[in-house]
N, C-alpha and C. Protein backbone atom coordinates (compact mmCIF):
# COMPACT_ATOMS: atom_id res chain seq x y z
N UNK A 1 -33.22 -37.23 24.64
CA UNK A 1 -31.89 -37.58 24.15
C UNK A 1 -31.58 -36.83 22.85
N UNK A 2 -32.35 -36.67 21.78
CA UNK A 2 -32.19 -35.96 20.58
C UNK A 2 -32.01 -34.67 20.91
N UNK A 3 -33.02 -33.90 21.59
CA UNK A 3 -32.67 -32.20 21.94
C UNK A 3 -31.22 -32.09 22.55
N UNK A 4 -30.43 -32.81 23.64
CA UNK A 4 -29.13 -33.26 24.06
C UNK A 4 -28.04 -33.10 22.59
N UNK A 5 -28.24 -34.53 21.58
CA UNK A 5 -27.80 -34.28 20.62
C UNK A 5 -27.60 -33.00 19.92
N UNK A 6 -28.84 -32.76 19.81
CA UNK A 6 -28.71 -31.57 18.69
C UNK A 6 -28.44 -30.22 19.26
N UNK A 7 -28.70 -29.86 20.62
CA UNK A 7 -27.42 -29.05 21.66
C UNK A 7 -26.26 -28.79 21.53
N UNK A 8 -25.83 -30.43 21.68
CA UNK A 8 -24.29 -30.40 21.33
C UNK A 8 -23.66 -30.35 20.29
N UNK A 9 -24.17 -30.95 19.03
CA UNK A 9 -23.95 -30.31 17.74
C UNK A 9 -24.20 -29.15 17.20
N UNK A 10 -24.93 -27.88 18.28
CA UNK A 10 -25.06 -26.78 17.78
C UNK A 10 -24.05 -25.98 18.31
N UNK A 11 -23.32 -26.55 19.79
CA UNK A 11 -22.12 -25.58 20.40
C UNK A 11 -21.40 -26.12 19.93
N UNK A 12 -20.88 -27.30 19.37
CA UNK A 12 -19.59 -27.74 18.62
C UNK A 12 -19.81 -27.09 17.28
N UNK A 13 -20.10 -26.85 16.24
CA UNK A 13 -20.04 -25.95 15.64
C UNK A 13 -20.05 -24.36 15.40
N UNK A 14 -21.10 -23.80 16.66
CA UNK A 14 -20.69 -22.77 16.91
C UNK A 14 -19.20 -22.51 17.54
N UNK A 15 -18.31 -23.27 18.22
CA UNK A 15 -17.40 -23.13 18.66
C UNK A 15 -16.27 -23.07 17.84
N UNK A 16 -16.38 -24.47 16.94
CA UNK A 16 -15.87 -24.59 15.66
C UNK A 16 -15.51 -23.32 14.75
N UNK A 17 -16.94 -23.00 14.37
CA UNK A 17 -16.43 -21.79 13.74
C UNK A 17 -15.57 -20.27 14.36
N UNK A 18 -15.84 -20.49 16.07
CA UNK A 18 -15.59 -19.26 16.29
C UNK A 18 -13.80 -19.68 16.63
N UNK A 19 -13.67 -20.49 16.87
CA UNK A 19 -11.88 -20.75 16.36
C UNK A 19 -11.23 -20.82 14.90
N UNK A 20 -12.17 -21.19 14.36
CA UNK A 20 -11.87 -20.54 13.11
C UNK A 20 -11.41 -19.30 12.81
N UNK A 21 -12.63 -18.73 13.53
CA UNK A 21 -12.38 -17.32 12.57
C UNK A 21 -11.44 -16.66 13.85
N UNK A 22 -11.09 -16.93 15.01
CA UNK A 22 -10.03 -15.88 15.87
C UNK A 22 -8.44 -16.64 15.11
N UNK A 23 -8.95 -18.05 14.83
CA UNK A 23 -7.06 -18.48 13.98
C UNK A 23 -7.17 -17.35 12.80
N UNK A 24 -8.13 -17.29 11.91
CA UNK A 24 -7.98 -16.24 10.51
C UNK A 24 -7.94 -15.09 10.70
N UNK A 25 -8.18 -14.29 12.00
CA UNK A 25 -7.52 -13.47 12.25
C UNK A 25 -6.17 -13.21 11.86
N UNK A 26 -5.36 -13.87 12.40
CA UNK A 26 -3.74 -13.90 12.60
C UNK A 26 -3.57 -14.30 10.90
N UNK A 27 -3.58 -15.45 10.94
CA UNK A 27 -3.22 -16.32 9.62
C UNK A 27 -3.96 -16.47 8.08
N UNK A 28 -4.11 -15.66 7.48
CA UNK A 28 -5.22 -14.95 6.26
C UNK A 28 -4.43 -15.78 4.88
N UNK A 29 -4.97 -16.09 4.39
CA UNK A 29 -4.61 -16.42 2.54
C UNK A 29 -4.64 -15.53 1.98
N UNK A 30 -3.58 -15.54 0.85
CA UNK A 30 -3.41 -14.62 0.26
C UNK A 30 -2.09 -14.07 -0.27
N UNK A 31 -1.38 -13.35 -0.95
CA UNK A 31 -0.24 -12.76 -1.13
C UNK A 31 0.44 -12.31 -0.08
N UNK A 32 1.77 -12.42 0.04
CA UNK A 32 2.37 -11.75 1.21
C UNK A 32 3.99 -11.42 0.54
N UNK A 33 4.42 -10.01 1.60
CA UNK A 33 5.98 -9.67 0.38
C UNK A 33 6.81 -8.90 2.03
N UNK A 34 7.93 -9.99 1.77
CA UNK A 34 9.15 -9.55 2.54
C UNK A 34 10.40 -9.16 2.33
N UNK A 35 10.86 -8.74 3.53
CA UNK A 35 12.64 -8.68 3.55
C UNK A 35 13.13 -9.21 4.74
N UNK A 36 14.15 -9.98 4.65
CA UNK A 36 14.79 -10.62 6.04
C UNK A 36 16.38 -9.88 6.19
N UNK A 37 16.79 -9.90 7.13
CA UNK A 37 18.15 -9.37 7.06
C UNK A 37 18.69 -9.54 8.41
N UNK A 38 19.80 -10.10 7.93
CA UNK A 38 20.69 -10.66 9.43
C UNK A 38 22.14 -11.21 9.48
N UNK A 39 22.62 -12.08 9.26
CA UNK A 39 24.14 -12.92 9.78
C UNK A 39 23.79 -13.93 8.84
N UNK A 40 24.97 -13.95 7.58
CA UNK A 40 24.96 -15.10 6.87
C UNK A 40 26.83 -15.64 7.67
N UNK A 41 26.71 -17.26 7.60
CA UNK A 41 27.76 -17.68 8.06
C UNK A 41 28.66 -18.92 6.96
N UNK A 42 29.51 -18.93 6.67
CA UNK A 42 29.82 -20.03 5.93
C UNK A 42 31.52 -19.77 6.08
N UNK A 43 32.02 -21.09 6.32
CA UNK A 43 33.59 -21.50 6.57
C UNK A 43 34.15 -20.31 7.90
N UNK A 44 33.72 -20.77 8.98
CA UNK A 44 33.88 -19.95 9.93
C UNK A 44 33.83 -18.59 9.66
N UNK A 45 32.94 -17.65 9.17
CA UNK A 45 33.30 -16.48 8.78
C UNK A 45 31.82 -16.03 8.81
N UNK A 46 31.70 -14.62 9.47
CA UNK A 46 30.10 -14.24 9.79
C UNK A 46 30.05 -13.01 8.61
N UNK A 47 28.92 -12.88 7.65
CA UNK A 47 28.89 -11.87 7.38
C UNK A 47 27.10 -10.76 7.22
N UNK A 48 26.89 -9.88 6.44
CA UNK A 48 26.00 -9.20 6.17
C UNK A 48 25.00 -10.69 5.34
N UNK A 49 23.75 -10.61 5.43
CA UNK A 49 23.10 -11.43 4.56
C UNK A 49 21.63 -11.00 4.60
N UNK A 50 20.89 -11.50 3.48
CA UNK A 50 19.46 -10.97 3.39
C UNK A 50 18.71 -11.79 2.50
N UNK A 51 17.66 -11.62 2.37
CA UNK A 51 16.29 -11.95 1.85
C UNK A 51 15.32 -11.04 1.27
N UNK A 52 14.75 -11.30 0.17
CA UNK A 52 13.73 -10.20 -0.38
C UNK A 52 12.48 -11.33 -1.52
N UNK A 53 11.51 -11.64 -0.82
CA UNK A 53 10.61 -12.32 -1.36
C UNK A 53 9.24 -11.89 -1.31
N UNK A 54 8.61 -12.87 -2.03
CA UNK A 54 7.17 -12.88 -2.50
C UNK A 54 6.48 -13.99 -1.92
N UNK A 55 5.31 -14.60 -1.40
CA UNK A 55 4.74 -15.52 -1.03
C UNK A 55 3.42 -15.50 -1.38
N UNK A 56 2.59 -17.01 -1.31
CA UNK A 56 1.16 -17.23 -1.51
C UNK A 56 0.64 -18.08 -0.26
N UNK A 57 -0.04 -17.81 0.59
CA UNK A 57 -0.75 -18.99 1.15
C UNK A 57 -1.62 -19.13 1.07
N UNK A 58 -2.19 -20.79 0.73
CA UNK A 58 -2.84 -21.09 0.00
C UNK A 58 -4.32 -21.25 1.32
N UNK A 59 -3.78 -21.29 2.30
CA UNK A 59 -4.48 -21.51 3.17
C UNK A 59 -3.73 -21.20 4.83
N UNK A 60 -4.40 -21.05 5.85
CA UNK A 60 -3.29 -20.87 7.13
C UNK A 60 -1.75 -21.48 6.97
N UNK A 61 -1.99 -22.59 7.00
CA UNK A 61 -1.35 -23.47 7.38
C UNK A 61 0.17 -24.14 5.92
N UNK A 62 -0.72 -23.77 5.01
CA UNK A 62 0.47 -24.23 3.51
C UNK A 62 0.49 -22.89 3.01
N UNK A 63 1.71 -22.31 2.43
CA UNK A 63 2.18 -21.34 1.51
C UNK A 63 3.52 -22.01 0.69
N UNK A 64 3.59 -20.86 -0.49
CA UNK A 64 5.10 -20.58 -1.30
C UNK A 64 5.77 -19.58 -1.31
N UNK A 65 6.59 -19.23 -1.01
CA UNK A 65 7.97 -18.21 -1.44
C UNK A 65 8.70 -18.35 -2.57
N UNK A 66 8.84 -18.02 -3.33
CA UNK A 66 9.98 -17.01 -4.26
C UNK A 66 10.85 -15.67 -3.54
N UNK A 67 11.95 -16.30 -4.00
CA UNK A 67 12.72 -15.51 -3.39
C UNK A 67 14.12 -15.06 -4.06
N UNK A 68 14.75 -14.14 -3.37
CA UNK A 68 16.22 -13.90 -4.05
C UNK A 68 16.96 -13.78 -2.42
N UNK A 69 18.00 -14.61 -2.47
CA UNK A 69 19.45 -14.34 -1.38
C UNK A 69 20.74 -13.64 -1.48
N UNK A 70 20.49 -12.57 -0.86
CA UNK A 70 22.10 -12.56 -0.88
C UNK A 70 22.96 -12.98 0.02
N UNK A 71 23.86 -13.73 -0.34
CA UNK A 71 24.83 -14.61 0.61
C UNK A 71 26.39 -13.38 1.04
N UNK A 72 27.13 -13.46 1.64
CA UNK A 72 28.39 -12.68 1.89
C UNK A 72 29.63 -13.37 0.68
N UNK A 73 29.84 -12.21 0.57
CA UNK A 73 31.51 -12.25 0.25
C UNK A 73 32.60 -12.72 0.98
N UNK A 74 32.61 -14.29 0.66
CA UNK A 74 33.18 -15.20 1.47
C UNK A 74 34.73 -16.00 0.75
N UNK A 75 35.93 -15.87 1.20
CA UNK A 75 37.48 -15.99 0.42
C UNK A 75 37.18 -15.62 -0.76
N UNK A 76 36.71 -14.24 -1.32
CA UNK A 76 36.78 -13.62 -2.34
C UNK A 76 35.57 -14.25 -3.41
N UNK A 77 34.31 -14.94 -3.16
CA UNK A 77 33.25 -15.61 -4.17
C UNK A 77 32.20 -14.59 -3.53
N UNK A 78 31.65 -14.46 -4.34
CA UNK A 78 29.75 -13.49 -4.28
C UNK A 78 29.40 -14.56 -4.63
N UNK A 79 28.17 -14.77 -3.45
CA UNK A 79 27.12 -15.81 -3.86
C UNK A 79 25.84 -15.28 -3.76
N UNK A 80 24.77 -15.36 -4.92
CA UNK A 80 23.45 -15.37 -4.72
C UNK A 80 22.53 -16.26 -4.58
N UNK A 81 21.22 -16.99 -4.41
CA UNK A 81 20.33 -17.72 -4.32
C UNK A 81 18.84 -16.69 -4.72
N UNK A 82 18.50 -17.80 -5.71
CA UNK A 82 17.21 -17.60 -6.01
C UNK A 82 16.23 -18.93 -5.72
N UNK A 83 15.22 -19.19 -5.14
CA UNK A 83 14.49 -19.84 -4.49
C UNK A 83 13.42 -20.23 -4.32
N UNK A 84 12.47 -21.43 -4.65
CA UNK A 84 11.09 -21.45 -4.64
C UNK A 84 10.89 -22.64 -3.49
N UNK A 85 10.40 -21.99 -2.15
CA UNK A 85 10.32 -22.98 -1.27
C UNK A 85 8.71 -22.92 -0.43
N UNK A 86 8.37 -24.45 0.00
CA UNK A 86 7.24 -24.74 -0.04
C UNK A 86 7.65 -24.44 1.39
N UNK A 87 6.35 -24.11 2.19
CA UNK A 87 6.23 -23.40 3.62
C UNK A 87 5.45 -23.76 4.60
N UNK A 88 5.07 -24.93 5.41
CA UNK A 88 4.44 -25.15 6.34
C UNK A 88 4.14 -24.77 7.59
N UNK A 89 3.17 -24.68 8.17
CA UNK A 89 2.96 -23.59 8.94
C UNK A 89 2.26 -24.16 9.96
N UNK A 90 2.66 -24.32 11.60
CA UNK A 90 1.51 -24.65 12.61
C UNK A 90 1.45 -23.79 13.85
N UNK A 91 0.28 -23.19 13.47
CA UNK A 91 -0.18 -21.99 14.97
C UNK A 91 -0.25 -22.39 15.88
N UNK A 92 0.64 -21.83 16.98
CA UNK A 92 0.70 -21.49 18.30
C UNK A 92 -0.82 -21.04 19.07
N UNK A 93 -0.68 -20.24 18.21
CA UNK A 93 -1.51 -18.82 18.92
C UNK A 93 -1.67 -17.74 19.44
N UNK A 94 -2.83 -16.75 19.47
CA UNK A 94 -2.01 -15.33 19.94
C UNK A 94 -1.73 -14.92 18.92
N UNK A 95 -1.07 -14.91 17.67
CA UNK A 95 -0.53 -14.56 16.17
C UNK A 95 0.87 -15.29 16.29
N UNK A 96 1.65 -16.14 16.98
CA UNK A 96 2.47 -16.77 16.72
C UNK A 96 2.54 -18.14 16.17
N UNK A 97 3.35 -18.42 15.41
CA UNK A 97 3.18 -19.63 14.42
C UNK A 97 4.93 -20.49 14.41
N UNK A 98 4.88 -21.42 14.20
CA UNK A 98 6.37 -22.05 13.55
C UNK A 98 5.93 -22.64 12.49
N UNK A 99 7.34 -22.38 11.62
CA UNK A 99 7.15 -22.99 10.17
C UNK A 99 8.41 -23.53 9.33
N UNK A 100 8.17 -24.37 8.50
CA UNK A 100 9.64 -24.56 7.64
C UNK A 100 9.67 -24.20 6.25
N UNK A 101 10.43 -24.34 6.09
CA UNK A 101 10.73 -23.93 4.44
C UNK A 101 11.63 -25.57 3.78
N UNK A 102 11.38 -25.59 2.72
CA UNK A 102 12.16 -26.72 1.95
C UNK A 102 12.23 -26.47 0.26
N UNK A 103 12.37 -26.24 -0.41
CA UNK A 103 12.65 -26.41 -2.17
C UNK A 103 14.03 -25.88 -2.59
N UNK A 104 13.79 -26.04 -4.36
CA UNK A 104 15.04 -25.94 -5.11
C UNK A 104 15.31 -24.34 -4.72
N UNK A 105 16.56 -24.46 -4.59
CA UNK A 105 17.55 -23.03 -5.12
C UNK A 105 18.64 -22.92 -5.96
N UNK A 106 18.70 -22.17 -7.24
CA UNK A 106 20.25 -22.10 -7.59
C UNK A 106 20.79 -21.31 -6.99
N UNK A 107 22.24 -21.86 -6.87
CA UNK A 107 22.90 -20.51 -6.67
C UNK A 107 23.86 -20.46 -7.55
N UNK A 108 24.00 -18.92 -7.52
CA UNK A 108 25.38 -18.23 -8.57
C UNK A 108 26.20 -17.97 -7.71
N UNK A 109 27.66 -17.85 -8.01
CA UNK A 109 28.71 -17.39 -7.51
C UNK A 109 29.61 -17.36 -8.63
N UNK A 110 30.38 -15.73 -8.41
CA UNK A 110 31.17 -15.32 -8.65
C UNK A 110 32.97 -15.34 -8.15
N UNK A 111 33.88 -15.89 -8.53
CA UNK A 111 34.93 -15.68 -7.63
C UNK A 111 36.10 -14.54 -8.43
N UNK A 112 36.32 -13.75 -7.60
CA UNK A 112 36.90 -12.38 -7.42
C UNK A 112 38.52 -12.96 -7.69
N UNK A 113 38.80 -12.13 -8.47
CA UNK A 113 38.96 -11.37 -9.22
C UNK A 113 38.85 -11.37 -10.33
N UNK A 114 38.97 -12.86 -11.15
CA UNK A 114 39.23 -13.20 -12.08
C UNK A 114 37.62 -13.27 -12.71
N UNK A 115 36.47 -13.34 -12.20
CA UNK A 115 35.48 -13.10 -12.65
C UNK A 115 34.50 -14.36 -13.06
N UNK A 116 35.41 -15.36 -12.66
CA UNK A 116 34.67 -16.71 -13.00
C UNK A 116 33.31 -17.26 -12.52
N UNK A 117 32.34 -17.94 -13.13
CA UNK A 117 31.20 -17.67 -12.06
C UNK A 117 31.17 -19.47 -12.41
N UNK A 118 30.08 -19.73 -11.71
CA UNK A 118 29.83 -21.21 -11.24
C UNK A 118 28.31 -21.18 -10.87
N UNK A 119 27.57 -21.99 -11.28
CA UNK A 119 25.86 -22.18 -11.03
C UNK A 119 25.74 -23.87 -9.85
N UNK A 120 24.77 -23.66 -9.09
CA UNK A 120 24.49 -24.73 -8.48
C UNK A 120 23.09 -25.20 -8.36
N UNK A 121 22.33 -25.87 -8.34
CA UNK A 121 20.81 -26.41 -7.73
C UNK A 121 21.08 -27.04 -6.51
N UNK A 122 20.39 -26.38 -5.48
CA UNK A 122 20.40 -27.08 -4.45
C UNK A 122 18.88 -27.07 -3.52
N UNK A 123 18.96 -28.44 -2.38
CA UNK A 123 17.99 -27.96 -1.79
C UNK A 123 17.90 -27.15 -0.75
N UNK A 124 17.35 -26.44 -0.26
CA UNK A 124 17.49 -25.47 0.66
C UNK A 124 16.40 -25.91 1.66
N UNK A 125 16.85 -25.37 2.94
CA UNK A 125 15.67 -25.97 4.20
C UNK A 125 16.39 -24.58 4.60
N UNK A 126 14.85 -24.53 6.02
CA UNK A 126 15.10 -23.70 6.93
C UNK A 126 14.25 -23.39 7.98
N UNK A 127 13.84 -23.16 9.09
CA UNK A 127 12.67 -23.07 10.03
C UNK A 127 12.59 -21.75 10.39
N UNK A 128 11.64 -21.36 10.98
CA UNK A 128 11.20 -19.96 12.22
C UNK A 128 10.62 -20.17 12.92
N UNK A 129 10.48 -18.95 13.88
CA UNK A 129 9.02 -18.30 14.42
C UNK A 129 8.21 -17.27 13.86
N UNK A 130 7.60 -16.94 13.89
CA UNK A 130 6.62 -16.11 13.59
C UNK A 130 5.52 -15.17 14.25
N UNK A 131 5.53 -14.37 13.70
CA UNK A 131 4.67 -13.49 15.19
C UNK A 131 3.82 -12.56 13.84
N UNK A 132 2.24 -12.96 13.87
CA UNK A 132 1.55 -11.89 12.40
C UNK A 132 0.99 -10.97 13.94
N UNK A 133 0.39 -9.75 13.20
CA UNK A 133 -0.32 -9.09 13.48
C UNK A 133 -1.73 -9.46 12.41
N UNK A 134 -3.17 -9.00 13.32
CA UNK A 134 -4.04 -9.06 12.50
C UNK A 134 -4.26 -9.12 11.59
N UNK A 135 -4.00 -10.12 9.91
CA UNK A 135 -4.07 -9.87 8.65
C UNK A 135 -3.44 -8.57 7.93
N UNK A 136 -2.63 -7.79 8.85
CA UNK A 136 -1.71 -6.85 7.80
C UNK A 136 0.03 -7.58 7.53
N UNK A 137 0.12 -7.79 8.15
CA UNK A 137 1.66 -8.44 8.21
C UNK A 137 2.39 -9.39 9.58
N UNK A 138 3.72 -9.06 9.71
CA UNK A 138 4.35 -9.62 11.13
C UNK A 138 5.45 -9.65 10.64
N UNK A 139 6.39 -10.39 11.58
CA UNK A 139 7.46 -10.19 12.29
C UNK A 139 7.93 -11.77 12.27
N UNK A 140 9.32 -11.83 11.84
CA UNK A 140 9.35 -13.56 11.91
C UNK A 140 11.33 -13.46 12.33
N UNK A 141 11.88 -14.33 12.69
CA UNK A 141 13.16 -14.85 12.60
C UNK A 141 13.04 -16.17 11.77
N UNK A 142 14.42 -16.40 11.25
CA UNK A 142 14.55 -17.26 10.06
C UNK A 142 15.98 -18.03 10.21
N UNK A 143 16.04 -19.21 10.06
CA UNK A 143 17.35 -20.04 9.74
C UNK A 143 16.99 -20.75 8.44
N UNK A 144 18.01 -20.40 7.21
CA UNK A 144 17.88 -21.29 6.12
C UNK A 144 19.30 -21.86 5.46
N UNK A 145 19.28 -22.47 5.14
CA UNK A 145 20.32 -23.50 5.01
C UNK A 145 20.57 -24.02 3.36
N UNK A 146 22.01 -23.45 2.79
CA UNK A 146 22.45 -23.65 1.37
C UNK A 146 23.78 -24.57 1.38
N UNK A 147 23.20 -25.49 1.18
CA UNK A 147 24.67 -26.39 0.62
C UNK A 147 24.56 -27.00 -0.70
N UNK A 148 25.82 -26.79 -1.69
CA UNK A 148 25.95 -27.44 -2.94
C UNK A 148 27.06 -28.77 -2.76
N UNK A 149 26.42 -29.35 -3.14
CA UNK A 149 28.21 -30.77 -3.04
C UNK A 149 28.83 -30.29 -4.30
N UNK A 150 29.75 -29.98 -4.56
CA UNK A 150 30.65 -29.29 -5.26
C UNK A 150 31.62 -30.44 -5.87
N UNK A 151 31.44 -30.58 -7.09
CA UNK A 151 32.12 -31.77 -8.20
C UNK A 151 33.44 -31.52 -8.26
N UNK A 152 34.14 -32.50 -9.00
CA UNK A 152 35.65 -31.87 -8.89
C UNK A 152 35.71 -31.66 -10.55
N UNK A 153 34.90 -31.36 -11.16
CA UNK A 153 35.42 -30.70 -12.51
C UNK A 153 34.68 -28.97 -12.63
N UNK A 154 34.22 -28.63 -11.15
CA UNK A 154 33.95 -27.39 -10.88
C UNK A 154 34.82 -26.51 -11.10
N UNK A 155 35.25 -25.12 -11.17
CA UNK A 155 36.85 -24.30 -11.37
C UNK A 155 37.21 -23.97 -9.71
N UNK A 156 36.11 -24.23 -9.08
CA UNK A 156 36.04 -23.61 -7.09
C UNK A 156 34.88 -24.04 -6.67
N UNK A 157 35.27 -24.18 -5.67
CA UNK A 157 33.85 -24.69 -4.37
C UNK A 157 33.48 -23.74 -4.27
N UNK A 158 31.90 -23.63 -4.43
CA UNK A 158 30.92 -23.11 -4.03
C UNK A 158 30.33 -23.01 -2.39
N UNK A 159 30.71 -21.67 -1.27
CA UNK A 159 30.70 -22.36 0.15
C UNK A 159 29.28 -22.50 0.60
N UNK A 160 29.18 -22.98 1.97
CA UNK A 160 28.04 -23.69 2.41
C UNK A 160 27.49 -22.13 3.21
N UNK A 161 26.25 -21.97 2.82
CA UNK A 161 26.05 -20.90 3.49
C UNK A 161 24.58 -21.20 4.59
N UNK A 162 24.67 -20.63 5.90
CA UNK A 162 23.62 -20.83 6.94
C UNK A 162 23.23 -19.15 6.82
N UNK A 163 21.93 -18.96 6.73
CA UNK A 163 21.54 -17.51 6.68
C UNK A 163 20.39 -17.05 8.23
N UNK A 164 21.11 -16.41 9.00
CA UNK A 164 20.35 -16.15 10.49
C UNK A 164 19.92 -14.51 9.82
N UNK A 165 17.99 -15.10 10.23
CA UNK A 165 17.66 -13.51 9.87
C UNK A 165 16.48 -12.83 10.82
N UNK A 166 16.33 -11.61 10.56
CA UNK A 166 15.13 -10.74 11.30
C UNK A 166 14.54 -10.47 10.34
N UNK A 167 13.26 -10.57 10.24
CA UNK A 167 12.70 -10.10 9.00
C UNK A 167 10.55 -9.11 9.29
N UNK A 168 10.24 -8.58 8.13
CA UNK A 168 9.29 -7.92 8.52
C UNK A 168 8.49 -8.82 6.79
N UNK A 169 7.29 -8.76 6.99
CA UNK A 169 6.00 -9.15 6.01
C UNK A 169 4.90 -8.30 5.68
N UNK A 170 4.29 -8.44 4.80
CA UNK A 170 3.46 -7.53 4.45
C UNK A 170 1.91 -8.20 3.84
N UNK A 171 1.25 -8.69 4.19
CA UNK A 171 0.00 -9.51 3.53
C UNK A 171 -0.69 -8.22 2.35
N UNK A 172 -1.13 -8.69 1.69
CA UNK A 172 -1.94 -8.16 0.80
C UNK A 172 -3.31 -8.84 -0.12
């Protein structure tokens, strides 16, 4: 009965580890640096939009982003977002993963012509897919999501922006 035991506690750990290490293949800790770029949408109106960040994961499965947004030129306001959002992560497999995003963002906006600008904190969410290649980088799509509730001693509403993106990564 003990040799049995200790059998099976030697292929459950050997097994153990060897899923380990084919998930750390795909999914590595460490620094990682992107760009997303795709269809920002806000008040019926589609425009140019993007992403350009920095990330840490701390492990497969948890990372952070820092980031900067650019939103479209929407009834004459430039909006930007800058962003620190926490990133959860659960593998598929194969190198595909889904994940979300959630933290603070301000955003700035500018409204045209007159030059007036307006600051917001908001929270920002957003999900993907994900597709890494072996510990060099991957390939992801992105939905993230900016809304400010907008006060009435504001000078203009700040609009609600949904950002649809394609994006490429870089681990390091």
């Amino acid at each position: 009965m003990k040799k049995v035991l200790v059998a099976l506690l030697l292929t459950s750990v050997f097994f153990a580890s060897y899923a380990e290490d084919a998930r750390d293949t795909y999914y590595s800790s460490g620094y990682y640096l992107g760009i997303n770029l795709g269809d920002a949408e806000s008040i019926s109106e589609n425009a140019f939009g993007g992403r350009a960040y920095i990330g840490y994961n701390l492990n497969p499965n948890i990372g952070f982003e820092i980031g900067y947004d650019y939103l479209p030129n929407i009834q004459n306001i430039n909006t930007y977002a800058f962003d620190l959002l926490f990133v959860p992560r659960y593998a598929l497999g194969e190198g595909f993963s889904v994940f979300g995003k959630v933290g603070p963002a301000l955003l700035q906006a500018t409204l045209n012509p007159a030059g007036i600008n307006e600051n917001g904190t908001v929270i920002a969410y957003g999900a993907g897919l994900d597709y890494a290649f072996a510990n060099i980088g991957g390939l992801h799509t992105t939905w993230e999501w900016y809304h400010l509730n907008n006060f009435d001693g504001n000078q203009f509403n700040i609009p609600t922006h949904n950002l649809y993106t394609w994006g490429i990564y870089y681990q390091f």
